[in-house]
C-alpha atoms as a PDB file:
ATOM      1  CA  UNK A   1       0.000   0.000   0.000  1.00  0.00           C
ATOM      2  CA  UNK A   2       1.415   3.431  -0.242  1.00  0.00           C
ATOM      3  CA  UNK A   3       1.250   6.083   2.064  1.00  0.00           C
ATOM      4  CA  UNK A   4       1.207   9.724   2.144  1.00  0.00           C
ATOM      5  CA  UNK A   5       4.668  11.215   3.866  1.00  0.00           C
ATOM      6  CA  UNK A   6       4.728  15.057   4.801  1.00  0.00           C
ATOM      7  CA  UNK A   7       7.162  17.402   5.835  1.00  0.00           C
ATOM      8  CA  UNK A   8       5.772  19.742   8.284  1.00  0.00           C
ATOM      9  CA  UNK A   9       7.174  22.788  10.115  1.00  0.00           C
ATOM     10  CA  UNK A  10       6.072  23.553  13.362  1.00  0.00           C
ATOM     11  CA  UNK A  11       3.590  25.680  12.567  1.00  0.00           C
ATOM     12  CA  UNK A  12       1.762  23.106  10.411  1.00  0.00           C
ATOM     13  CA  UNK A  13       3.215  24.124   6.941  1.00  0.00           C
ATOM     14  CA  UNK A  14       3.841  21.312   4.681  1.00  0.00           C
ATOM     15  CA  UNK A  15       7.197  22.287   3.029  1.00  0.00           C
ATOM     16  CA  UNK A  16       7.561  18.858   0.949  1.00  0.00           C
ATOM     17  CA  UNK A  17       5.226  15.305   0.532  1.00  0.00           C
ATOM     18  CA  UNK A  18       5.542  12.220  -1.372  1.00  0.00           C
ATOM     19  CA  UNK A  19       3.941   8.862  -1.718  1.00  0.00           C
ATOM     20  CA  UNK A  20       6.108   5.497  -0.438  1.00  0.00           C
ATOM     21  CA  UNK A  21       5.265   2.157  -0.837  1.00  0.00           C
ATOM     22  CA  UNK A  22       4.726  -0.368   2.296  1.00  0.00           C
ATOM     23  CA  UNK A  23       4.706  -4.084   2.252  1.00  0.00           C
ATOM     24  CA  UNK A  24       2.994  -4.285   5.681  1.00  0.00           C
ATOM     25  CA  UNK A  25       0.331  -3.132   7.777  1.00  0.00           C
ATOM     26  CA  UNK A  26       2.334  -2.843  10.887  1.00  0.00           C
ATOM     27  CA  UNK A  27       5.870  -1.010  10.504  1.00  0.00           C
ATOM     28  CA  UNK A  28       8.600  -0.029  13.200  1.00  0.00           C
ATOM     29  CA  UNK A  29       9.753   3.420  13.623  1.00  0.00           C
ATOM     30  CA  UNK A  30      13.039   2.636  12.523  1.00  0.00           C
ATOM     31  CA  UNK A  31      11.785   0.954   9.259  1.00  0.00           C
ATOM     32  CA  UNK A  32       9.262   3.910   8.940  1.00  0.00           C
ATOM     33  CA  UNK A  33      12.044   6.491   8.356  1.00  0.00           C
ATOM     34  CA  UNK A  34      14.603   3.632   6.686  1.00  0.00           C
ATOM     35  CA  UNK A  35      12.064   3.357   3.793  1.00  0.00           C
ATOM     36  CA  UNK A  36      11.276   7.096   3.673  1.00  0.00           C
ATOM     37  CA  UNK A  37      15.413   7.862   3.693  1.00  0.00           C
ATOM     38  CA  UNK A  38      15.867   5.024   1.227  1.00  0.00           C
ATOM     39  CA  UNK A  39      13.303   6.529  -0.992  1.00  0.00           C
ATOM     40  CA  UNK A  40      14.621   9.982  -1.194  1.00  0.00           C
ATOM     41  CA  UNK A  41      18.182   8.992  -1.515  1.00  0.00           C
ATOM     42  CA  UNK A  42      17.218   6.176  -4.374  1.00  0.00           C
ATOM     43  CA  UNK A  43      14.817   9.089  -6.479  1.00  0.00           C
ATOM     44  CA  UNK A  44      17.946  11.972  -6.118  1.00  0.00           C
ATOM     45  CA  UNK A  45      20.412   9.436  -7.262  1.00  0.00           C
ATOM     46  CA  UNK A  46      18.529   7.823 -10.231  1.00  0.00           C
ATOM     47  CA  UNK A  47      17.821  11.453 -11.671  1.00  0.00           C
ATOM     48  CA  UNK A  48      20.663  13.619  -9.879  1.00  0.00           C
ATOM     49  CA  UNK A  49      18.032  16.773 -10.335  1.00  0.00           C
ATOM     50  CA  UNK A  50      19.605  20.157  -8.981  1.00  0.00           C
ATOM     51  CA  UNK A  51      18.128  20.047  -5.925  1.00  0.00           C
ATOM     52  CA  UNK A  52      17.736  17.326  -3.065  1.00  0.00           C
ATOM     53  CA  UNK A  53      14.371  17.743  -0.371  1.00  0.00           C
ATOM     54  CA  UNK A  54      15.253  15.330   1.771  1.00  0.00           C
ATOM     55  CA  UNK A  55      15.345  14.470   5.562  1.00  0.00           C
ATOM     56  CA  UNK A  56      18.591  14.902   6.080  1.00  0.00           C
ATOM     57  CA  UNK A  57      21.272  17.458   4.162  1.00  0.00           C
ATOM     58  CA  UNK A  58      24.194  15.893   2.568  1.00  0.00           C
ATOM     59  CA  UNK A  59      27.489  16.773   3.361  1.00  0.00           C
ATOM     60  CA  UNK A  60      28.807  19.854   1.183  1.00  0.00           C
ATOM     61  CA  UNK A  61      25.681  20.815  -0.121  1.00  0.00           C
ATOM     62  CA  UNK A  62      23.886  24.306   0.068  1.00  0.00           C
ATOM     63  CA  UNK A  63      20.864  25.250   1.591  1.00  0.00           C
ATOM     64  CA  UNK A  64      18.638  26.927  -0.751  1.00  0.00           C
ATOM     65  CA  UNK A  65      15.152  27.723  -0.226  1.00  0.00           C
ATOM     66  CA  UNK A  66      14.693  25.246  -3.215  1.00  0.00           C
ATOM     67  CA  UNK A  67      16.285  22.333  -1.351  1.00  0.00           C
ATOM     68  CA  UNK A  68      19.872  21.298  -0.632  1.00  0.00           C
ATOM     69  CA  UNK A  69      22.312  22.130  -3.314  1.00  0.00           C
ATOM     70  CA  UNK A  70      24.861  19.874  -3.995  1.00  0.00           C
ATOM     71  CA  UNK A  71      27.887  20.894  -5.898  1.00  0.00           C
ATOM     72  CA  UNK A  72      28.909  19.102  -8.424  1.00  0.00           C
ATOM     73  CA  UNK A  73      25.538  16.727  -8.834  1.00  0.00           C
ATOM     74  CA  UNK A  74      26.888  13.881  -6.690  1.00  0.00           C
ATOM     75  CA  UNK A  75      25.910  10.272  -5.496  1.00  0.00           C
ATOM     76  CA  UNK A  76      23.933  10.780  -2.417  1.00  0.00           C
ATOM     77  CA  UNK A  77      25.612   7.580   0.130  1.00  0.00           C
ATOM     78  CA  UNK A  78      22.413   6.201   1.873  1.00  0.00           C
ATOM     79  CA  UNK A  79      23.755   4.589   4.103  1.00  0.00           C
ATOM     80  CA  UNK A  80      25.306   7.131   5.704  1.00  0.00           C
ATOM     81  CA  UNK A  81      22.234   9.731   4.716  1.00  0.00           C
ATOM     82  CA  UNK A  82      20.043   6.695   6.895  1.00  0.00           C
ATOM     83  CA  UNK A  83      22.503   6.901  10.195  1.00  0.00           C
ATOM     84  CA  UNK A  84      22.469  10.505  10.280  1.00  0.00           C
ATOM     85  CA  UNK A  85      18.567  10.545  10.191  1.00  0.00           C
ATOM     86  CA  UNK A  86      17.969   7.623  12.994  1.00  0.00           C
ATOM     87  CA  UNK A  87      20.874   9.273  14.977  1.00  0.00           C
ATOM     88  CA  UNK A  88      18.727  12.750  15.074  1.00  0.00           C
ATOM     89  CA  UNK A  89      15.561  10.964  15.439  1.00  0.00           C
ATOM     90  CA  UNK A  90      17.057   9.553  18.819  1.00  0.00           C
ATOM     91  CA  UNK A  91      18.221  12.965  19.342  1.00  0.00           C
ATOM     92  CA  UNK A  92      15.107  15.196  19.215  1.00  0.00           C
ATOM     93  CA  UNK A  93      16.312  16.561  15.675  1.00  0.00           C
ATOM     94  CA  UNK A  94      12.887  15.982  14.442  1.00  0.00           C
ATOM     95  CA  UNK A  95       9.505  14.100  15.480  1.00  0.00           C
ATOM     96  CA  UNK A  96       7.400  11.522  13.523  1.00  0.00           C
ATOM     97  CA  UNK A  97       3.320  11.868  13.812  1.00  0.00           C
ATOM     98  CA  UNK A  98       1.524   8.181  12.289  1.00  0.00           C
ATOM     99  CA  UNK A  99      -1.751   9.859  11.531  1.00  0.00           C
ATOM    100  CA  UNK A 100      -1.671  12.783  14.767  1.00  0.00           C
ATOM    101  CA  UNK A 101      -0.043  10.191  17.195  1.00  0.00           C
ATOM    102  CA  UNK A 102       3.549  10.966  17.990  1.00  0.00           C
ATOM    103  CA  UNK A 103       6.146   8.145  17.483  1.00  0.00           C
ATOM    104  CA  UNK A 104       8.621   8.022  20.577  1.00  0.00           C
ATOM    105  CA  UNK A 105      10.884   4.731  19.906  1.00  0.00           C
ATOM    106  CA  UNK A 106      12.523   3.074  17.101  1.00  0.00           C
ATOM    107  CA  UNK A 107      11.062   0.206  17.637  1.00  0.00           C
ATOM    108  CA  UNK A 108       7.452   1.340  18.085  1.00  0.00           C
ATOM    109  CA  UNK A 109       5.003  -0.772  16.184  1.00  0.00           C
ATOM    110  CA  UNK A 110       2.770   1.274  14.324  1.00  0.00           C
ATOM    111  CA  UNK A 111      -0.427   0.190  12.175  1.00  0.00           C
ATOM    112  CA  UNK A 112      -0.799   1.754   9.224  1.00  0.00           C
ATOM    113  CA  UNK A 113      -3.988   1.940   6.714  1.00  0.00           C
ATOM    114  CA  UNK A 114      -4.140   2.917   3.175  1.00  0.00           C
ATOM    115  CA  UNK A 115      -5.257   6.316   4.076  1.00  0.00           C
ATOM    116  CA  UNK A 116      -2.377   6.731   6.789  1.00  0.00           C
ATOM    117  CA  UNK A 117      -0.369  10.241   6.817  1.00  0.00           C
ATOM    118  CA  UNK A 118       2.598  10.134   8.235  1.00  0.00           C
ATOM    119  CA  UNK A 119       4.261  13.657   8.883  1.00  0.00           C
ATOM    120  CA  UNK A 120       8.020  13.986   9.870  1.00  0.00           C
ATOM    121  CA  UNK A 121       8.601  17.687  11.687  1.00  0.00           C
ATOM    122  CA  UNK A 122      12.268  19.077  11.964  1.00  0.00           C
ATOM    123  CA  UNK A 123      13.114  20.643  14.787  1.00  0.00           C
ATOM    124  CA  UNK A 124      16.792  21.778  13.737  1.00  0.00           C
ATOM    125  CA  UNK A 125      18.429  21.546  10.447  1.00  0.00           C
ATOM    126  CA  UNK A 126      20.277  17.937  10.038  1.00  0.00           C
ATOM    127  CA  UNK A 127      23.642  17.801   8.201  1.00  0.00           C
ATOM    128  CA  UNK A 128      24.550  14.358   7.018  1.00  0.00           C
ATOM    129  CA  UNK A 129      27.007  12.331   4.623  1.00  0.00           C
END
């Protein structure tokens, strides 16, 4: 099923939102934001467009009000993109909401339905690799 992710500022504004595909029903934290990091990562590298809206900001890129600049278009590492984003997750960089309910642990169960939002608010700009 896929399901609606939103990037939200604290006010409520939705600065970015996508579609992702889940296998299951019921979904960790930690496999939540794997699959949303994964994503990202996967769609900037296949295309290598001039910006990246992601989660986390890769190393030596710029922040524009378009996204994060990279100079030269570069390969995007996810793995290192998807320890950055867990790491501030444990952190307090930013909060998850599974339709209005907050997500506290990484390995939270959470059930998701078709119509599911899930909305991912940053609380301080995160730098990555």
């Amino acid at each position: 099923m896929n399901i609606l992710i939103k990037d939200e500022q604290l006010n409520g504004t939705v600065t970015n939102q996508f579609e992702i595909e889940i296998e299951n029903q019921t979904i960790t934290t930690k496999e939540l934001i794997s699959k949303r990091v994964i994503h990202e990562v996967e769609a900037y590298n296949n295309k290598l467009p001039s910006y990246f809206n992601g989660l986390v900001e890769p190393k030596e890129s710029e922040r524009t009000l378009n996204g994060y600049k990279l100079k030269p278009k570069q390969i995007i590492d996810v793995e290192k993109q998807l320890y950055i984003a867990l790491d501030a997750f444990l952190k307090n960089g930013y909060f998850v909401l599974a339709d209005d309910q907050q997500l506290e642990e990484l390995d939270q169960l959470v059930t998701l339905q078709s119509h599911s939002k899930i909305s991912f608010v940053k609380l301080t700009p995160l730098v990555g690799g």
